[in-house]
PDB file of N, CA and C in Angstrom:
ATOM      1  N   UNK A   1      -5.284  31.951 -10.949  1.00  0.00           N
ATOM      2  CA  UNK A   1      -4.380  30.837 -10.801  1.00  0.00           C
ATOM      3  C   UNK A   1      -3.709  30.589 -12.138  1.00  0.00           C
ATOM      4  N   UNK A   2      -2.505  30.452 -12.258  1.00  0.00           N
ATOM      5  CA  UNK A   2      -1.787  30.204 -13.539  1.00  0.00           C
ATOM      6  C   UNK A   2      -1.364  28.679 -13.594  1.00  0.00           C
ATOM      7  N   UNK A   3      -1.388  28.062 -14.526  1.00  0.00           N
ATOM      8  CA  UNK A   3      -1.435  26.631 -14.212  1.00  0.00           C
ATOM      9  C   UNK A   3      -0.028  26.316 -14.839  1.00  0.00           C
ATOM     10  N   UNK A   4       0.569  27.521 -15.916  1.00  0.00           N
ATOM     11  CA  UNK A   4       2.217  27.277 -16.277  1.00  0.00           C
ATOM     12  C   UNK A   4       2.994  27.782 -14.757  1.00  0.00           C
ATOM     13  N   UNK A   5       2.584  27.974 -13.924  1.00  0.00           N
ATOM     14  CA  UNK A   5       3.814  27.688 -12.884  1.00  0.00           C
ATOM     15  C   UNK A   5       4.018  26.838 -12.509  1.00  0.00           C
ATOM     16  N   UNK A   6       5.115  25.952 -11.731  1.00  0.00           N
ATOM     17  CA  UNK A   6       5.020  25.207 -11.167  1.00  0.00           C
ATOM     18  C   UNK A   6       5.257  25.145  -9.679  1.00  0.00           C
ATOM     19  N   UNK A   7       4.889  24.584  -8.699  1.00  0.00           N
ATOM     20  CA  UNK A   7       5.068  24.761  -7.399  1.00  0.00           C
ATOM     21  C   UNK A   7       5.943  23.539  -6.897  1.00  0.00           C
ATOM     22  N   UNK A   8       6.530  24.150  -5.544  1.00  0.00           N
ATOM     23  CA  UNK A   8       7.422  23.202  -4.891  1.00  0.00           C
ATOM     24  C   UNK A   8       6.492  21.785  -4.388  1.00  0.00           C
ATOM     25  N   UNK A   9       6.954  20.678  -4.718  1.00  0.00           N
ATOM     26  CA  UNK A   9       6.765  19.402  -4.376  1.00  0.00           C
ATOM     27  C   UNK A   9       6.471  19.301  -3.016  1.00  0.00           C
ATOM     28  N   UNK A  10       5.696  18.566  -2.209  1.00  0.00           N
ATOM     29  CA  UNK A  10       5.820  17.998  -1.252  1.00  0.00           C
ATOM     30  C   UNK A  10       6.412  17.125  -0.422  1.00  0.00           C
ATOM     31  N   UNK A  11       7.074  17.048   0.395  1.00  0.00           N
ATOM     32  CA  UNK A  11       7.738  16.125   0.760  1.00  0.00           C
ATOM     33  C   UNK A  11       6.882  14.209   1.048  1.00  0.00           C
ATOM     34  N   UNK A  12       7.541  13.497   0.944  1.00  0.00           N
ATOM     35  CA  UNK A  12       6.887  12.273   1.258  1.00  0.00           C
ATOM     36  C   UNK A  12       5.761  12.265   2.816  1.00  0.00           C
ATOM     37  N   UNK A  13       4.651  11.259   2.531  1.00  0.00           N
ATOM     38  CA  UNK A  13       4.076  11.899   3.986  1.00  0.00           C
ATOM     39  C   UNK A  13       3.903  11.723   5.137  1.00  0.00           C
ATOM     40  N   UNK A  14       4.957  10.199   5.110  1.00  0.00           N
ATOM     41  CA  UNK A  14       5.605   9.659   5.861  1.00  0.00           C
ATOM     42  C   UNK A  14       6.447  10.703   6.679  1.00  0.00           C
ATOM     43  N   UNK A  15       7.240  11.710   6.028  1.00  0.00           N
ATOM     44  CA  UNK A  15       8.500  12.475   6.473  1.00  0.00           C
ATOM     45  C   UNK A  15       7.584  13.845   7.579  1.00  0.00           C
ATOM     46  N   UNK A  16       6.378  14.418   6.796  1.00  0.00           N
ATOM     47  CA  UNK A  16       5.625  15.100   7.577  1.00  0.00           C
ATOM     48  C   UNK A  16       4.904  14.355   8.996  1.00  0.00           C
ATOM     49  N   UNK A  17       4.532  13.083   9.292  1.00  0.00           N
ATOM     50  CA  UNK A  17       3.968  12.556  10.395  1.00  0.00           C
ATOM     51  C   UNK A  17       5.473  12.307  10.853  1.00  0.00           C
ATOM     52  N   UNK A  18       6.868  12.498  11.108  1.00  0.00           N
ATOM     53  CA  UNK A  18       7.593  12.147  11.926  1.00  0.00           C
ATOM     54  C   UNK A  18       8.455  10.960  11.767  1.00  0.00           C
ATOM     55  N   UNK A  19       8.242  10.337  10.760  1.00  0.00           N
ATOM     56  CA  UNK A  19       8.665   8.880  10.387  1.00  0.00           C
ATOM     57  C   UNK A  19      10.650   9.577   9.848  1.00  0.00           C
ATOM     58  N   UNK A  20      11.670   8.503  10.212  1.00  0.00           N
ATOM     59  CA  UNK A  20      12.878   8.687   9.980  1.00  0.00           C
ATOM     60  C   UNK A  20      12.721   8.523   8.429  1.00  0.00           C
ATOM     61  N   UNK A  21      13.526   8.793   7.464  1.00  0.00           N
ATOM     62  CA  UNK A  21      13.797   8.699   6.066  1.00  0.00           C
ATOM     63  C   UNK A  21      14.204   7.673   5.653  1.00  0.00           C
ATOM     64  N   UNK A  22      14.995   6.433   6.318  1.00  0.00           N
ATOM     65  CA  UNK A  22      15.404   5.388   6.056  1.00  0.00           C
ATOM     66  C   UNK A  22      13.736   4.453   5.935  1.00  0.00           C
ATOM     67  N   UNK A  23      12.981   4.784   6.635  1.00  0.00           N
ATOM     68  CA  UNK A  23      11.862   4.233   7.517  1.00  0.00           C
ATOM     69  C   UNK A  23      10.432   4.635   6.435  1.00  0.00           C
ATOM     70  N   UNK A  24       9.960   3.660   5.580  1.00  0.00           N
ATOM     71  CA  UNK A  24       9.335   3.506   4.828  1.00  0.00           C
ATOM     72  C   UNK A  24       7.552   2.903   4.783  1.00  0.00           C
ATOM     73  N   UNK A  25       6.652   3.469   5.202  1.00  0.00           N
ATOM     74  CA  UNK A  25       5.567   2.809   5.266  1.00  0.00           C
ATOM     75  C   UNK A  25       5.018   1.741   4.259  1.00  0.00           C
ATOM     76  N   UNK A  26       4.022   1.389   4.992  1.00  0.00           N
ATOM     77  CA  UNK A  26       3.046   0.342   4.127  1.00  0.00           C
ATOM     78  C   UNK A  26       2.278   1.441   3.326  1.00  0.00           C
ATOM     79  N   UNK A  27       1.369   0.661   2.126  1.00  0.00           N
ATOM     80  CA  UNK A  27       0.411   1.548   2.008  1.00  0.00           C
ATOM     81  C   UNK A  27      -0.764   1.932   2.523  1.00  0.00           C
ATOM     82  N   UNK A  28      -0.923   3.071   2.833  1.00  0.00           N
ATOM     83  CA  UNK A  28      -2.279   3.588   3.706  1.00  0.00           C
ATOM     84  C   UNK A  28      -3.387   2.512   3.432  1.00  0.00           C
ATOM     85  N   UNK A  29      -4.171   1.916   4.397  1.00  0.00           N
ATOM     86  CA  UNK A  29      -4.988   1.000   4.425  1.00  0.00           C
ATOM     87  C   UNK A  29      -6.873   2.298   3.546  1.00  0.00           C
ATOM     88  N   UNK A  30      -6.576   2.945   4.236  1.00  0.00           N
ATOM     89  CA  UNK A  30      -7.600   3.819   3.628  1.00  0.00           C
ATOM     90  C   UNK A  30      -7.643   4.162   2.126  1.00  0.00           C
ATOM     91  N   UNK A  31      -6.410   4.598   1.689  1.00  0.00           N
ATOM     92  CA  UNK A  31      -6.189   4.804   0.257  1.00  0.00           C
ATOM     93  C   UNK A  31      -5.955   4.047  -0.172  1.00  0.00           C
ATOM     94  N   UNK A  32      -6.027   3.097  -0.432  1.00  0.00           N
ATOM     95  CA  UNK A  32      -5.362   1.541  -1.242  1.00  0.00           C
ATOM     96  C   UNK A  32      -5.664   1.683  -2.561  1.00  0.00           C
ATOM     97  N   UNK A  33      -5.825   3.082  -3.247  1.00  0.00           N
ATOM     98  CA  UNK A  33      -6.290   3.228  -4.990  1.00  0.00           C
ATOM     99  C   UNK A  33      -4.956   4.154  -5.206  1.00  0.00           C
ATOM    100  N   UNK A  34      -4.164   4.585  -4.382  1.00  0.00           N
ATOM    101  CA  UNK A  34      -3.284   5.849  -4.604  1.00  0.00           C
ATOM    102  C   UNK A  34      -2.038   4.552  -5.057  1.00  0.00           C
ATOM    103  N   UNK A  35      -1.396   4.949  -6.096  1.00  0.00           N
ATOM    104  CA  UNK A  35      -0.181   4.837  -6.534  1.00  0.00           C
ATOM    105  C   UNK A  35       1.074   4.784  -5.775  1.00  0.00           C
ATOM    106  N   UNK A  36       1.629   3.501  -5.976  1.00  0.00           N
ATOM    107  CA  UNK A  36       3.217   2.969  -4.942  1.00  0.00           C
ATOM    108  C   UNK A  36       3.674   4.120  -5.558  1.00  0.00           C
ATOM    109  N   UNK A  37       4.259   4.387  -6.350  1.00  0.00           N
ATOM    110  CA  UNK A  37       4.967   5.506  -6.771  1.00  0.00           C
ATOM    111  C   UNK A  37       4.763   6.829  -5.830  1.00  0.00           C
ATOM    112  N   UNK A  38       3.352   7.606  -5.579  1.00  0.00           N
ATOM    113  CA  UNK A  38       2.973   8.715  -5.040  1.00  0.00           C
ATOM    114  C   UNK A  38       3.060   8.326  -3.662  1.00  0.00           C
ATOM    115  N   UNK A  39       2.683   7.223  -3.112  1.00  0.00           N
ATOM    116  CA  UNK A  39       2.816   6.978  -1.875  1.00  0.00           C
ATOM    117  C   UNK A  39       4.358   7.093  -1.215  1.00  0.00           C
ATOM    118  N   UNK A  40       5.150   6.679  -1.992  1.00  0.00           N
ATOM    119  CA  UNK A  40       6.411   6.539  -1.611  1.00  0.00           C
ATOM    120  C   UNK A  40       7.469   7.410  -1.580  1.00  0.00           C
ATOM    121  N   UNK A  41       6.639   8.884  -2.468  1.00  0.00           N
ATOM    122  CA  UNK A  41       6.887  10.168  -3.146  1.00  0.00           C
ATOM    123  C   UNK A  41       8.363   9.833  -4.009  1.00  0.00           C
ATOM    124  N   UNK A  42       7.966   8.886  -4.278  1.00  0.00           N
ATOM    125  CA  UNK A  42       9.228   8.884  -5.880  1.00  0.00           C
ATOM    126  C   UNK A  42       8.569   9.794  -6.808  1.00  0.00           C
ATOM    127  N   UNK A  43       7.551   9.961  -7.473  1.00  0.00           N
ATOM    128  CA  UNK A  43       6.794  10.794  -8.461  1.00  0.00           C
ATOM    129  C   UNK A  43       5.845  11.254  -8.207  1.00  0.00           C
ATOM    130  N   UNK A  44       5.370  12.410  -8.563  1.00  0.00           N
ATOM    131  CA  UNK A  44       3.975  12.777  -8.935  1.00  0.00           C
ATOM    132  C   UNK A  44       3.072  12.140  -9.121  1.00  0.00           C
ATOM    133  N   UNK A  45       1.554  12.976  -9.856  1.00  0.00           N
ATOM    134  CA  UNK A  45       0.857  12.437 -10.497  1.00  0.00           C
ATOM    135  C   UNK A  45       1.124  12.202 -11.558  1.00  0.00           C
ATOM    136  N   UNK A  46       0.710  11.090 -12.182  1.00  0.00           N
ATOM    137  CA  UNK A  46       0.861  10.862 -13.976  1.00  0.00           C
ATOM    138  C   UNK A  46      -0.280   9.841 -14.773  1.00  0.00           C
ATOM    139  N   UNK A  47      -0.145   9.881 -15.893  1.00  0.00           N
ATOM    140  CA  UNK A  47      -1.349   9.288 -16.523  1.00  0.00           C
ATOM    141  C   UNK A  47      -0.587   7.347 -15.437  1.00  0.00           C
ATOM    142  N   UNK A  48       0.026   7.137 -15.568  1.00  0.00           N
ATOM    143  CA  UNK A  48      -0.011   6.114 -15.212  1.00  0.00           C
ATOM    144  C   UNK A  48      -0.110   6.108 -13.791  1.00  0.00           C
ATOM    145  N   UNK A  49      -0.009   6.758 -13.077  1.00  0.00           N
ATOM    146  CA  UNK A  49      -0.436   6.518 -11.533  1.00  0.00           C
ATOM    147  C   UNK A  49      -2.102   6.926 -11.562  1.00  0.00           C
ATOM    148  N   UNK A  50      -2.642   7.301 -12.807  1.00  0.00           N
ATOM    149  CA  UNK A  50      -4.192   7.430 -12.842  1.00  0.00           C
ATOM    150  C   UNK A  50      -4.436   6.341 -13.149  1.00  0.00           C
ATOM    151  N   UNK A  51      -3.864   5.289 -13.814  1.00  0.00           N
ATOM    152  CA  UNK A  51      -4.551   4.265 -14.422  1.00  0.00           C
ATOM    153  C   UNK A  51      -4.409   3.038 -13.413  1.00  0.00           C
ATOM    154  N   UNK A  52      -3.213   3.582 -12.677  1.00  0.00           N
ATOM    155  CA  UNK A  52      -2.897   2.637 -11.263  1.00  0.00           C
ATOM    156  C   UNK A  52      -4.370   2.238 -10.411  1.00  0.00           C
ATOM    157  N   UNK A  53      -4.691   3.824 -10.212  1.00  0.00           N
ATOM    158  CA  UNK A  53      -5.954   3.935  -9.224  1.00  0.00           C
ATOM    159  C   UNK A  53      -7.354   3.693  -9.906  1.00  0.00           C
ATOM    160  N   UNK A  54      -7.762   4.011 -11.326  1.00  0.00           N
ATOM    161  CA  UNK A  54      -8.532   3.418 -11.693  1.00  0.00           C
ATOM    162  C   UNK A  54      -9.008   1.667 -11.876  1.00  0.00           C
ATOM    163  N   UNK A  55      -8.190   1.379 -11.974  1.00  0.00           N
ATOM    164  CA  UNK A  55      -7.852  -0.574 -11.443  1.00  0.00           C
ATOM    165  C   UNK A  55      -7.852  -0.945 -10.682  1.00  0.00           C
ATOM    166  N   UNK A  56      -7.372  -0.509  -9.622  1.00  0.00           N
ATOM    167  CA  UNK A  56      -7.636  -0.882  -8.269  1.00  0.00           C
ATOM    168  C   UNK A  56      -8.973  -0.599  -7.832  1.00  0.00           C
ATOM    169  N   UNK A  57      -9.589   0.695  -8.266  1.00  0.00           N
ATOM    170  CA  UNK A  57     -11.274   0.962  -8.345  1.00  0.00           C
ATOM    171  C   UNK A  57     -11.628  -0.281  -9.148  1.00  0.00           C
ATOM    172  N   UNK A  58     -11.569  -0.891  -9.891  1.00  0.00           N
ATOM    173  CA  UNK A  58     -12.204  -1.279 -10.798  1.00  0.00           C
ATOM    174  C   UNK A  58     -12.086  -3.045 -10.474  1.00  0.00           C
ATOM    175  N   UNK A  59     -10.627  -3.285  -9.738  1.00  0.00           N
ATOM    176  CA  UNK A  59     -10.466  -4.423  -8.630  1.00  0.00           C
ATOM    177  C   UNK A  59     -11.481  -4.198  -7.677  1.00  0.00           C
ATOM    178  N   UNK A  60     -12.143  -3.732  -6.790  1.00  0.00           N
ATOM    179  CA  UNK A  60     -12.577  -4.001  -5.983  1.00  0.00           C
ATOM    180  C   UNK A  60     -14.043  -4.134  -6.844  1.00  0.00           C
ATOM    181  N   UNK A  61     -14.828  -3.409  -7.808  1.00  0.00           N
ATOM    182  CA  UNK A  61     -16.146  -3.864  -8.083  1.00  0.00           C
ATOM    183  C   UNK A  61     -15.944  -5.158  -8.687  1.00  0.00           C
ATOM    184  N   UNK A  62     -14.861  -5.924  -9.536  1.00  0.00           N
ATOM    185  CA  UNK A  62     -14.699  -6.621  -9.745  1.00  0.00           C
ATOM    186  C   UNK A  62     -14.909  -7.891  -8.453  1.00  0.00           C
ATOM    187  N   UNK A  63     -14.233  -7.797  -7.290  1.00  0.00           N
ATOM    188  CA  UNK A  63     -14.245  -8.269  -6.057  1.00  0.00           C
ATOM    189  C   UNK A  63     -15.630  -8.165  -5.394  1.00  0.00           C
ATOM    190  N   UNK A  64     -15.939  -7.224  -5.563  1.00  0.00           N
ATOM    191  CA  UNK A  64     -17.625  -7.108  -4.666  1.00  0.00           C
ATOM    192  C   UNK A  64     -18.732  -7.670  -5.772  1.00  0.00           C
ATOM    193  N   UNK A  65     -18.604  -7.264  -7.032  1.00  0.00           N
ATOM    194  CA  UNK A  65     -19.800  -8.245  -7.257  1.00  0.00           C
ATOM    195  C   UNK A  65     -19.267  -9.451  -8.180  1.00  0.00           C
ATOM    196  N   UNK A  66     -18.173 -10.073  -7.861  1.00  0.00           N
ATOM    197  CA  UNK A  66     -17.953 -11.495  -7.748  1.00  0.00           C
ATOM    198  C   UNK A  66     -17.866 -11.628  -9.138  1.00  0.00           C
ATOM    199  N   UNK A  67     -17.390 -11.135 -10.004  1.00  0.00           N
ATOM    200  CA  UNK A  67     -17.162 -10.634 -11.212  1.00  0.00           C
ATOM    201  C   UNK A  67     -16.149 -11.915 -11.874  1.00  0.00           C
ATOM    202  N   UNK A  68     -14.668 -12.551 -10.708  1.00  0.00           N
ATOM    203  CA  UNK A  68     -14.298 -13.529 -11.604  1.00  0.00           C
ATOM    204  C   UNK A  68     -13.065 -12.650 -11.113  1.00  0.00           C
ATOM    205  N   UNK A  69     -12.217 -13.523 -12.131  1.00  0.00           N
ATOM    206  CA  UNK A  69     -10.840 -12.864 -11.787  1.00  0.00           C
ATOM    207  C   UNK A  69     -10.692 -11.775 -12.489  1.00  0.00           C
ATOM    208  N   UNK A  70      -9.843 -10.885 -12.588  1.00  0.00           N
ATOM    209  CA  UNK A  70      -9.474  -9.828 -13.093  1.00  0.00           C
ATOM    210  C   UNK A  70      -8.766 -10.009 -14.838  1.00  0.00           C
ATOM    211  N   UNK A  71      -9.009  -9.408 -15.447  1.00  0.00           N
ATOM    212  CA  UNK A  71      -8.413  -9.616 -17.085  1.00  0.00           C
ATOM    213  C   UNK A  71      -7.284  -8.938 -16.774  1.00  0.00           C
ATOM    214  N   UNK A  72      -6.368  -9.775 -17.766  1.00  0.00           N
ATOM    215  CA  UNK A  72      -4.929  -9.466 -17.587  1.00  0.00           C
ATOM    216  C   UNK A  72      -4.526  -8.257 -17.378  1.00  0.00           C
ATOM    217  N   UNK A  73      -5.276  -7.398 -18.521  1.00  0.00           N
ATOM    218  CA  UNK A  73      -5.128  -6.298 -18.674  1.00  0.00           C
ATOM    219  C   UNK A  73      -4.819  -4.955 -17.472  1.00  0.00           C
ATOM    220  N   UNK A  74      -5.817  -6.004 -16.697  1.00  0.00           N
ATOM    221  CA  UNK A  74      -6.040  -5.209 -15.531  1.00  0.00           C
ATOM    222  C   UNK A  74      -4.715  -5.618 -14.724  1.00  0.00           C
ATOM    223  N   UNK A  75      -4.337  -6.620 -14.580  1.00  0.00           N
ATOM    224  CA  UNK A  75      -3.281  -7.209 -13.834  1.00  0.00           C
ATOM    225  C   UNK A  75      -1.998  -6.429 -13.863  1.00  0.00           C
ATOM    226  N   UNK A  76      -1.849  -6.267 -15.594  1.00  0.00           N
ATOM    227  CA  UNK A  76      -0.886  -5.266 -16.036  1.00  0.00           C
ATOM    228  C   UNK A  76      -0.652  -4.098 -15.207  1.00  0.00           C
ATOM    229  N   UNK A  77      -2.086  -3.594 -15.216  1.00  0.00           N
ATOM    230  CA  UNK A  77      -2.213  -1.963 -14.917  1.00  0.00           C
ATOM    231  C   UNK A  77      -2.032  -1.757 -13.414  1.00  0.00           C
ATOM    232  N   UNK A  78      -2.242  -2.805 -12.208  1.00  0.00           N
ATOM    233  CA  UNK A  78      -1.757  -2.803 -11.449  1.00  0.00           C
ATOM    234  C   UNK A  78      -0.202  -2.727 -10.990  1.00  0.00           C
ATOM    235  N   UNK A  79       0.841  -2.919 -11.821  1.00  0.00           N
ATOM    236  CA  UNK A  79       1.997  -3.020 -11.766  1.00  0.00           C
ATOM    237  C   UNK A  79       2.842  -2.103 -10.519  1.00  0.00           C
ATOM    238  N   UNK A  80       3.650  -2.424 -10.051  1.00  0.00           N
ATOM    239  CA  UNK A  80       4.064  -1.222  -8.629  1.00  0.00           C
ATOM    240  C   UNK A  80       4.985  -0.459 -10.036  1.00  0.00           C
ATOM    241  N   UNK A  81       5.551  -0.760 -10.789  1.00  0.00           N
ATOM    242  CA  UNK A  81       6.413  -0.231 -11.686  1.00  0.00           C
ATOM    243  C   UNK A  81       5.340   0.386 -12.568  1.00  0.00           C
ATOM    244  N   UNK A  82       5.659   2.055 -12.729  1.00  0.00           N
ATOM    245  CA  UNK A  82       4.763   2.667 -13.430  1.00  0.00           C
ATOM    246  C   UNK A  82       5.201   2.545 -15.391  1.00  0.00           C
ATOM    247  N   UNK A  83       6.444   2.306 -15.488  1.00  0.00           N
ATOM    248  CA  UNK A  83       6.958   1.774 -16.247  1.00  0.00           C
ATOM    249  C   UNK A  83       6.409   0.626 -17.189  1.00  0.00           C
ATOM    250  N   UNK A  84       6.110  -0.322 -16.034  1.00  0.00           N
ATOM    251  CA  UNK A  84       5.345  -1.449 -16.967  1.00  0.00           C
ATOM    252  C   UNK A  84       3.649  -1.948 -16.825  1.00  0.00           C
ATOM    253  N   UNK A  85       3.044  -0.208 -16.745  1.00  0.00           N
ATOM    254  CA  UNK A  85       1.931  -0.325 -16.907  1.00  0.00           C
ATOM    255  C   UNK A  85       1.666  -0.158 -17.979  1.00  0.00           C
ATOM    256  N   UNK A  86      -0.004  -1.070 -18.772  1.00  0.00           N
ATOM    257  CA  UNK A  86      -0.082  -0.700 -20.007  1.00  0.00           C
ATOM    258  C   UNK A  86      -0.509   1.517 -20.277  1.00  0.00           C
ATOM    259  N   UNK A  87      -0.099   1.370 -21.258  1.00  0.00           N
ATOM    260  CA  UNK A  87      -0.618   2.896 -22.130  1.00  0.00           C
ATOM    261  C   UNK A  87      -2.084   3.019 -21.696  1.00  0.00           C
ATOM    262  N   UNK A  88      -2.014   4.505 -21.874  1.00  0.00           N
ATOM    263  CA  UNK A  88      -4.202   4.569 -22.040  1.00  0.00           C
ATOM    264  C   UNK A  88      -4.383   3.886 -23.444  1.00  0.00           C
ATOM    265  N   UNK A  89      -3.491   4.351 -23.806  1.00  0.00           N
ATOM    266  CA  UNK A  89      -3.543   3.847 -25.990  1.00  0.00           C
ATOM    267  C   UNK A  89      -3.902   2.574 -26.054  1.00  0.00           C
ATOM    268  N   UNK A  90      -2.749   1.784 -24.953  1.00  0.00           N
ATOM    269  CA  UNK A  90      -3.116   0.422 -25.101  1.00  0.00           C
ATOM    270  C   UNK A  90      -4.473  -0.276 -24.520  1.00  0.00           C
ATOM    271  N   UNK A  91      -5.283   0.325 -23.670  1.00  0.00           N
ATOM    272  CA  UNK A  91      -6.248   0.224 -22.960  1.00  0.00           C
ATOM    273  C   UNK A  91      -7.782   0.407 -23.336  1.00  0.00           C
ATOM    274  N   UNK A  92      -7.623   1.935 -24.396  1.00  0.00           N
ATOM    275  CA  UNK A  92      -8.676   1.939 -25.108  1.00  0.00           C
ATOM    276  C   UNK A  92      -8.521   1.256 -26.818  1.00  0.00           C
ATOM    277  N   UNK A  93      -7.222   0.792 -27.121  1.00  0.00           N
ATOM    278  CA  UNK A  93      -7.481  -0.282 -28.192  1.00  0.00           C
ATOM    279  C   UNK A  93      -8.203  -1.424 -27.827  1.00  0.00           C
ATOM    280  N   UNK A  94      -7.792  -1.945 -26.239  1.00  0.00           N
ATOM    281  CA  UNK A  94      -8.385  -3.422 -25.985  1.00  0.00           C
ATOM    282  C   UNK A  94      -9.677  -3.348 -25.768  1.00  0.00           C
ATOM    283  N   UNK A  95     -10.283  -2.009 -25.265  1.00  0.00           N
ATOM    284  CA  UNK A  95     -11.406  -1.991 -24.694  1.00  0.00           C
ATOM    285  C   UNK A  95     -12.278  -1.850 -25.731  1.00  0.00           C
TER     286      UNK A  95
END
C-alpha cells in the first residue's frame, strides 16, 4: 500500500442511500462523534474533525458521570465550523 497516492473521494452518503442533492440530512443519530463537516462531505478527515469527535466523546463521559458542565474549551472544540475550533497546540497548552 503506498500512502503518497491519493485516492478518489467519496461521494456524500446521503447521495449513495438515494437522497436528492439539494436534500441534506440530519446527523446520523448513531454517529453523533463524526464531524458536520465529514457528514455533510464538505471535507475530509482533519486534525480538526479529530478533535471534533474527541469532544463529543469526551461530552458524553462528561454527561454520564455528571461531571458538570463542559469547560469552554471543550465548547470551542465542538464548533460546526472547523475553522473556529481550538488548535491541538492550543489544547495541549491548556491541558
Amino acid at each position: 500500500m503506498s500512502y503518497h497516492t491519493s485516492s478518489k473521494r467519496s461521494p456524500p452518503f446521503w447521495l449513495l442511500i438515494g437522497a436528492r442533492k439539494t436534500q441534506r440530512p440530519e446527523r446520523p443519530r448513531e454517529f453523533p462523534h463524526i464531524a458536520p463537516e465529514i457528514v455533510g462531505g464538505f471535507r475530509g478527515q482533519s486534525v480538526a474533525s479529530d478533535i471534533f469527535s474527541l469532544t463529543k466523546i469526551a461530552e458524553t463521559i462528561f454527561r454520564k458521570a455528571e461531571l458538570g458542565h463542559l469547560p469552554v474549551l471543550f465548547v470551542q472544540a465542538l464548533n460546526a465550523d472547523p475553522t473556529k475550533r481550538p488548535s491541538l497546540d492550543k489544547i495541549i497548552a491548556i491541558m
